[in-house]
N, C-alpha and C. Protein backbone atom coordinates (compact mmCIF):
# COMPACT_ATOMS: atom_id res chain seq x y z
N UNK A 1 87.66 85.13 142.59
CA UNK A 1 88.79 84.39 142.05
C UNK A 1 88.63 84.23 140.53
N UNK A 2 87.45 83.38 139.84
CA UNK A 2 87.40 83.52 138.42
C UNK A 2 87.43 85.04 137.80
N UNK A 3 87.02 85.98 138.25
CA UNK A 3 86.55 87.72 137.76
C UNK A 3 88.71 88.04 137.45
N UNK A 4 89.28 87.71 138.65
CA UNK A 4 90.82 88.00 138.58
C UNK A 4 91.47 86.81 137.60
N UNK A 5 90.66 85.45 137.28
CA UNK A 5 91.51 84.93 136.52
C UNK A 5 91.31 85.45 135.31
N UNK A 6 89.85 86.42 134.60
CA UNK A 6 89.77 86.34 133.56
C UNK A 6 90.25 88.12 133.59
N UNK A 7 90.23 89.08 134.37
CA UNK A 7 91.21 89.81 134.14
C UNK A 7 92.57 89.55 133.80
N UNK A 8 93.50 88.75 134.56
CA UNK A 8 94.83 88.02 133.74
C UNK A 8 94.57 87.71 132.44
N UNK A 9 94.03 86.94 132.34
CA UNK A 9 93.90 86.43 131.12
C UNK A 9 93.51 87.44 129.97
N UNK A 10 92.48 88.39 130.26
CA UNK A 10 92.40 89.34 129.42
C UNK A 10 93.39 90.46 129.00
N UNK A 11 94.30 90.70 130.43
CA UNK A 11 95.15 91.07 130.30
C UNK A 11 96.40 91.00 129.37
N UNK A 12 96.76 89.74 129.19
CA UNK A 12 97.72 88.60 128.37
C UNK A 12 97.39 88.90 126.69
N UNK A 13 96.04 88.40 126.80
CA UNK A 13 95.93 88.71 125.64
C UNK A 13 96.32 90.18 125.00
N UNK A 14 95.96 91.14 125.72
CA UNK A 14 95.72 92.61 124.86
C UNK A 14 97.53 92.84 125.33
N UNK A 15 98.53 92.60 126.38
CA UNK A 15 100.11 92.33 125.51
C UNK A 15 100.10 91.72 124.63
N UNK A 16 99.89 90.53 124.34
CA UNK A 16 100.42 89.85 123.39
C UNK A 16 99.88 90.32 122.06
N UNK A 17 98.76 91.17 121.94
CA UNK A 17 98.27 91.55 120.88
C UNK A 17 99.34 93.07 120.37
N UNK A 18 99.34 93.59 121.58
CA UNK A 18 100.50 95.16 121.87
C UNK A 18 102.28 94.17 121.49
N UNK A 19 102.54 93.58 121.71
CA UNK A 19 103.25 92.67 121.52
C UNK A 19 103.82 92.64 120.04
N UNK A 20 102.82 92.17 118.95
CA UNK A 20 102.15 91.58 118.16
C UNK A 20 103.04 93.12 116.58
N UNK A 21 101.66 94.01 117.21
CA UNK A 21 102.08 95.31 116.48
C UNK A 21 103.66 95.76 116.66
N UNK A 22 104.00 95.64 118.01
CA UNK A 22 105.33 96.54 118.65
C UNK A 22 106.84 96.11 117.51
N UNK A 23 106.39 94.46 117.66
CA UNK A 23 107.22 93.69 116.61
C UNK A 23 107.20 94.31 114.94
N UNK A 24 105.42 93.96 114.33
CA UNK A 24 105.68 94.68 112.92
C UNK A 24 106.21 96.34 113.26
N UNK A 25 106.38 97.24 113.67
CA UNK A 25 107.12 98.60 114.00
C UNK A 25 108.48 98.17 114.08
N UNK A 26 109.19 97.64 114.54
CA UNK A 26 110.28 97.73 114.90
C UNK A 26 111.06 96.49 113.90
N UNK A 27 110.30 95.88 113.09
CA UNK A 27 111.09 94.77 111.96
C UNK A 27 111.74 95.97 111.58
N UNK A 28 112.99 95.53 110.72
CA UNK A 28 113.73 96.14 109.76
C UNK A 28 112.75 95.89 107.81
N UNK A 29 112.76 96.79 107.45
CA UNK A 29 112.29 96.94 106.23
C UNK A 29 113.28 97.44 105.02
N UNK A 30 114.59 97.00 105.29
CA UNK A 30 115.44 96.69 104.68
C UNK A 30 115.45 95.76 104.24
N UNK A 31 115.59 95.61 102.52
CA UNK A 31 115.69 94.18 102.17
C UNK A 31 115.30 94.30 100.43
N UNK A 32 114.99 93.35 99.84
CA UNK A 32 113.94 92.72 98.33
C UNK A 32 113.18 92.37 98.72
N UNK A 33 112.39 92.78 97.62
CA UNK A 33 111.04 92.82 97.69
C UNK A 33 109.96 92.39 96.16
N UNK A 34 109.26 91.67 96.15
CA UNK A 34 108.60 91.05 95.15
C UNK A 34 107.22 92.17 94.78
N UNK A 35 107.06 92.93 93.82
CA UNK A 35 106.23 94.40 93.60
C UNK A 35 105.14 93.47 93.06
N UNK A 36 103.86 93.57 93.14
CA UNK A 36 102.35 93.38 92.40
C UNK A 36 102.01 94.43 92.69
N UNK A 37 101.47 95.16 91.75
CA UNK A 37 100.37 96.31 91.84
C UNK A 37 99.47 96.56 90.27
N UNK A 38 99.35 97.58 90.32
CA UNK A 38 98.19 98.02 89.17
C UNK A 38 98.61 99.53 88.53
N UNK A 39 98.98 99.97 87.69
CA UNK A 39 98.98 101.01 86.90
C UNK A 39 98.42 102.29 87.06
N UNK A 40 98.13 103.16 87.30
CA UNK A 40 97.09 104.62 87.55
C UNK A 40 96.05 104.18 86.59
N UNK A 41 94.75 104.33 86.66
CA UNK A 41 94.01 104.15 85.32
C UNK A 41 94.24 102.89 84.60
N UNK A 42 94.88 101.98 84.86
CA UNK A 42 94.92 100.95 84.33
C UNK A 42 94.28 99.60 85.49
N UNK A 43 94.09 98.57 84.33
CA UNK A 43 92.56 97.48 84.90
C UNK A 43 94.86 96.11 84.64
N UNK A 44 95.28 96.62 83.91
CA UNK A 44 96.34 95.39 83.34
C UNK A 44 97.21 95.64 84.64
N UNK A 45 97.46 94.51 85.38
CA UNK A 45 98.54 94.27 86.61
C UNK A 45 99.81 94.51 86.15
N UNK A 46 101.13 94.80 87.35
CA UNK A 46 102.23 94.63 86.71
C UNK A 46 103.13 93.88 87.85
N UNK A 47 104.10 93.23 87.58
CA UNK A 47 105.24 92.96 88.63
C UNK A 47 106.87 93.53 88.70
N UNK A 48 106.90 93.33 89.48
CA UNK A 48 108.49 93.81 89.66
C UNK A 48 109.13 93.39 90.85
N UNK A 49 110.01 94.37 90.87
CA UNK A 49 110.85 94.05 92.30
C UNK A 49 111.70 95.72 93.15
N UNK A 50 111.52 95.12 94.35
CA UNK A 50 111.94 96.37 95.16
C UNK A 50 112.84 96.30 95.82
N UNK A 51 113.84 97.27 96.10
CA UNK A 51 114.74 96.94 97.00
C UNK A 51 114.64 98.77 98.03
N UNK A 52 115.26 98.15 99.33
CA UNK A 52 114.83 99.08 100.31
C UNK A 52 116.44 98.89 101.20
N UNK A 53 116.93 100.41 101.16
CA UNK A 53 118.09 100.40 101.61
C UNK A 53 118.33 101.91 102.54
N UNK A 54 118.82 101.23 104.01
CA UNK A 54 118.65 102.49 105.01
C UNK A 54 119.53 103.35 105.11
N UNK A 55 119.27 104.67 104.62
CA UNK A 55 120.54 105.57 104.47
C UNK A 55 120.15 106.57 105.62
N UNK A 56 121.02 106.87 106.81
CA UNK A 56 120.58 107.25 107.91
C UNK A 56 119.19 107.18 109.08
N UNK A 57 118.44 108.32 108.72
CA UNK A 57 116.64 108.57 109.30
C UNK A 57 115.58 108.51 108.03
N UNK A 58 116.55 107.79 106.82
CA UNK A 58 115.75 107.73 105.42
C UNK A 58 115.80 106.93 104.99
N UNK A 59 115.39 105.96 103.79
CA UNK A 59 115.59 105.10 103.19
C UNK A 59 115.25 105.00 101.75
N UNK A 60 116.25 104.53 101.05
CA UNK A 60 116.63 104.68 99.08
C UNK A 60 115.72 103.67 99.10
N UNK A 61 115.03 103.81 98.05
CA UNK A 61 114.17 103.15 97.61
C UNK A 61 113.66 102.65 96.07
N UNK A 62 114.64 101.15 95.63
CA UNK A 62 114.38 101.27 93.73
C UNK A 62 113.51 100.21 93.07
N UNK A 63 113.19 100.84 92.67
CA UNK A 63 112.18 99.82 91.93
C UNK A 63 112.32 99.17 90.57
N UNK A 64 112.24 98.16 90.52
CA UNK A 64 112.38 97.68 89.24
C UNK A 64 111.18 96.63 88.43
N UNK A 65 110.48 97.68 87.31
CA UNK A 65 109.27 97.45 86.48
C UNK A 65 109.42 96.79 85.60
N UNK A 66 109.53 95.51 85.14
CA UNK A 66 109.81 96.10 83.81
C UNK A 66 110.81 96.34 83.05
N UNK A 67 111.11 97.09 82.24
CA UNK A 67 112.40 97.85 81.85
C UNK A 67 112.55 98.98 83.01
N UNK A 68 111.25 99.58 83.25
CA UNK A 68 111.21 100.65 84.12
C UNK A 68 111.76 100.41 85.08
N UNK A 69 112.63 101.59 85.55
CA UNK A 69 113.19 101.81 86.77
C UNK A 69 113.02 103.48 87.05
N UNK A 70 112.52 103.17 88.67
CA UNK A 70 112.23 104.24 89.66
C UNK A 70 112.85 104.54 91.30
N UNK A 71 113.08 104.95 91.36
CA UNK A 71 113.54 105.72 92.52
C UNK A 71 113.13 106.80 93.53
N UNK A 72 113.46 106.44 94.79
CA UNK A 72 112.37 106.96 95.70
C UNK A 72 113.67 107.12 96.98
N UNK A 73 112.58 108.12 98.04
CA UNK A 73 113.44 108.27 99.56
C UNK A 73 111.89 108.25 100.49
N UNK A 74 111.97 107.02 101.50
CA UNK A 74 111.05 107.39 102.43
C UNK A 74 111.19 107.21 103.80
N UNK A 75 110.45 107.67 104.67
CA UNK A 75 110.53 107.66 105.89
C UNK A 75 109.09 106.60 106.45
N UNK A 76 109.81 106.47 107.79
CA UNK A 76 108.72 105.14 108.17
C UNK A 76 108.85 106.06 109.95
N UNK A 77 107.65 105.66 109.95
CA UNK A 77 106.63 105.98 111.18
C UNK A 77 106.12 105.06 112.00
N UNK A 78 106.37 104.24 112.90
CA UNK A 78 105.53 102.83 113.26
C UNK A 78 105.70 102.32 111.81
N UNK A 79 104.15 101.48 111.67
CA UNK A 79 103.83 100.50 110.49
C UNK A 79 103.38 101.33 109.24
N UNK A 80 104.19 102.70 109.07
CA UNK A 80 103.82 103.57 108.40
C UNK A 80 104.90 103.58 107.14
N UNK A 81 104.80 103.65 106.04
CA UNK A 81 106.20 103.73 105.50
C UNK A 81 105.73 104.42 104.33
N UNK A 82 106.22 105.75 103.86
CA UNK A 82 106.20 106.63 102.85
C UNK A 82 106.80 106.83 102.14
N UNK A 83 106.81 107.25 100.94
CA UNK A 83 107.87 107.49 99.89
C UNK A 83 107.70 108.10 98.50
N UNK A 84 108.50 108.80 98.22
CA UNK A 84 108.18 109.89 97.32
C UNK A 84 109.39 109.33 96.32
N UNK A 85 108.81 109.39 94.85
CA UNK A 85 109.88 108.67 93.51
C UNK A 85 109.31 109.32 92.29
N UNK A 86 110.69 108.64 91.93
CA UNK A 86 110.10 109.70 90.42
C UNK A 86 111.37 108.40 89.48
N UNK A 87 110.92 108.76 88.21
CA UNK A 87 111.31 107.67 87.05
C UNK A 87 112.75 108.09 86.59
N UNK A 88 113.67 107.39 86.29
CA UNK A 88 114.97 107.17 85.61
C UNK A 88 115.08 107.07 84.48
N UNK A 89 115.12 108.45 83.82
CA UNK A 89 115.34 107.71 82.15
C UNK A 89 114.08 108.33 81.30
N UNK A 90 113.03 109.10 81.55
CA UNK A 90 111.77 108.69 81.62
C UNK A 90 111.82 110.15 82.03
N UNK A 91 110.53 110.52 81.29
CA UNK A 91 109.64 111.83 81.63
C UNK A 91 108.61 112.10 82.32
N UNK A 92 108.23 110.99 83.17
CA UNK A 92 107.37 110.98 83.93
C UNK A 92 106.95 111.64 85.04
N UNK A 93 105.40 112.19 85.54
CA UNK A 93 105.89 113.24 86.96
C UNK A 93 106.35 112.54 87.98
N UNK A 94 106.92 113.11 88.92
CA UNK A 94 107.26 112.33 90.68
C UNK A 94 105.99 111.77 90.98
N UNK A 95 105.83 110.46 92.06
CA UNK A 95 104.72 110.01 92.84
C UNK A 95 104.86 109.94 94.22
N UNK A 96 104.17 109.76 94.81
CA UNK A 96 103.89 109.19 96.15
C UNK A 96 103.43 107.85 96.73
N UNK A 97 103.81 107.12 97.39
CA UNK A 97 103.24 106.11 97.62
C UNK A 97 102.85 105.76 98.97
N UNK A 98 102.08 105.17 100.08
CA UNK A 98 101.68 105.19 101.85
C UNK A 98 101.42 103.67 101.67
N UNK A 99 102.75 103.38 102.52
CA UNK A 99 102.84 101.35 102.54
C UNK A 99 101.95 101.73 104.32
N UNK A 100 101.16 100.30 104.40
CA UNK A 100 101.20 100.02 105.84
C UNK A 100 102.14 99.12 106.15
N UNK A 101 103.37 98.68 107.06
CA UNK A 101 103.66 97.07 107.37
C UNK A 101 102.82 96.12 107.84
N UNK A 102 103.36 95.03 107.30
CA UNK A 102 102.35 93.73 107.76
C UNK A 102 102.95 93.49 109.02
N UNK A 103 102.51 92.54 110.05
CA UNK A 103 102.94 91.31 110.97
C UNK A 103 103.92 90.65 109.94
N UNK A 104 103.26 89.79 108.72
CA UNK A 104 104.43 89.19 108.04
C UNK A 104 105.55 89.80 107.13
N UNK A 105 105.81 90.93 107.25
CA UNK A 105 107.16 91.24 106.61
C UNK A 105 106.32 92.13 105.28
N UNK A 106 105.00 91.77 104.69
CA UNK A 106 104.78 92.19 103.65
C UNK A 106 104.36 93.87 103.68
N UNK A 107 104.17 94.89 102.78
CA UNK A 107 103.27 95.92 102.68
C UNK A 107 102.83 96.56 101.82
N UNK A 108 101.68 96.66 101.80
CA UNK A 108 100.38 97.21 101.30
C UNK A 108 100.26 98.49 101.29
N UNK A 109 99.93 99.05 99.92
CA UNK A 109 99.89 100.64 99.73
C UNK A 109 99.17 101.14 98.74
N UNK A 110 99.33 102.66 98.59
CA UNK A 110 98.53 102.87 97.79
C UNK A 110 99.18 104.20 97.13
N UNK A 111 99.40 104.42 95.62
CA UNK A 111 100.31 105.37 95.45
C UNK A 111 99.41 106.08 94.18
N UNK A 112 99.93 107.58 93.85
CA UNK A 112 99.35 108.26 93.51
C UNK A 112 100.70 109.12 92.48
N UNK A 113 100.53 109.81 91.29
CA UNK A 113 101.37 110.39 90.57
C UNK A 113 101.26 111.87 90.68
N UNK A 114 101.70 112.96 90.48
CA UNK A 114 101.82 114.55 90.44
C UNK A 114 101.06 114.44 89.70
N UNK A 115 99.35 115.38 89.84
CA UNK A 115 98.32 115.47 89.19
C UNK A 115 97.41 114.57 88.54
N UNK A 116 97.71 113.31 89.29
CA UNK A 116 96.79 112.20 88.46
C UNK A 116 95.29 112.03 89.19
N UNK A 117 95.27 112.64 90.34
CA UNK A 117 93.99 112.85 90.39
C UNK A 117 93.05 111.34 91.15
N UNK A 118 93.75 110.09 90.65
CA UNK A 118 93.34 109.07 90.95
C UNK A 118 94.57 108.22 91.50
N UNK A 119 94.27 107.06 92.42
CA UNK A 119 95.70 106.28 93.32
C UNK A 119 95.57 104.80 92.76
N UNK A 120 96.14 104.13 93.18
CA UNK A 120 96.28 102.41 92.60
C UNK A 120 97.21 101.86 93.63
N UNK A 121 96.97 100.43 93.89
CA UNK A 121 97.08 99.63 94.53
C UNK A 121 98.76 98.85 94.28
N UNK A 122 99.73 98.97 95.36
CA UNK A 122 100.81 98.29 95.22
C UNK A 122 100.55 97.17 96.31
N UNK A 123 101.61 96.10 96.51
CA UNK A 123 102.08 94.95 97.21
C UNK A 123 103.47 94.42 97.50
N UNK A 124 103.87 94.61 98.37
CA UNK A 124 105.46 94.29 98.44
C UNK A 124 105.39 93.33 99.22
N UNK A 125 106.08 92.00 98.60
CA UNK A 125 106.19 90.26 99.54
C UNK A 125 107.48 90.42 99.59
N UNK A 126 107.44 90.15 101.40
CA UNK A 126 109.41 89.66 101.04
C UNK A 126 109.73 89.11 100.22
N UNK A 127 111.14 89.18 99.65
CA UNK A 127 111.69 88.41 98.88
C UNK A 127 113.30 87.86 99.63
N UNK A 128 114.31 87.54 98.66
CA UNK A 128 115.62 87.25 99.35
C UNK A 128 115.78 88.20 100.03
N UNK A 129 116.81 88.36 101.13
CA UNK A 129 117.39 88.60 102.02
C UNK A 129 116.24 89.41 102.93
N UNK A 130 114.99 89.10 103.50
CA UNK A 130 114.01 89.95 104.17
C UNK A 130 114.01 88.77 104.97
């Protein structure tokens, strides 16, 4: 009898944990977004803001640095979310960037420029309408 209560119980837990993930996959990641990250080669932080908008099996993706503004299209996989951008205005090469989703709405990534050889650290916090 205890061996079957703590199978249930173990059971419960590892849904509610499957549960847990199934939810961050299936949030919508449409929305604003509050940007912290770090520069290629640079130690000086920067902020901004993101916005994420679903255009069919893709999603527009703009960023705003700064004065800088960038633009992107990515696709999301589970808690996977990718995206490829390049700068407005600006001579800069295209980048890449690989968000994970959070449980809380936020995601964490890590992006890289055409030939830079080295990656840097982004952060996207919900912001309004998320």
């Amino acid at each position: 009898m205890t061996l079957r209560l703590f199978q249930a119980a173990a059971l419960s837990v590892a849904l509610l944990g499957w549960a847990q993930i199934a939810n961050a996959a299936e949030r919508s990641i449409a929305g604003q977004y509050e940007v912290q990250g770090r520069g290629i080669g640079q130690k000086q932080p920067y902020k901004g803001t993101a916005t994420v908008e679903r255009i069919g099996a893709t999603y527009k993706v703009t960023w705003q640095i700064g004065r800088d503004r960038y633009v992107g299209t990515g696709l999301r996989d589970g808690d996977a979310f990718a995206v490829v951008y390049g700068s407005v205005g600006q001579s800069l090469p295209p980048g890449m960037v690989l968000y994970r989703i959070q449980a809380d709405g936020s995601l964490l990534g890590t992006y890289t420029q055409l030939g830079a050889g080295t990656t840097a650290p982004e952060a996207w916090l919900p912001g309004r309408g998320n």
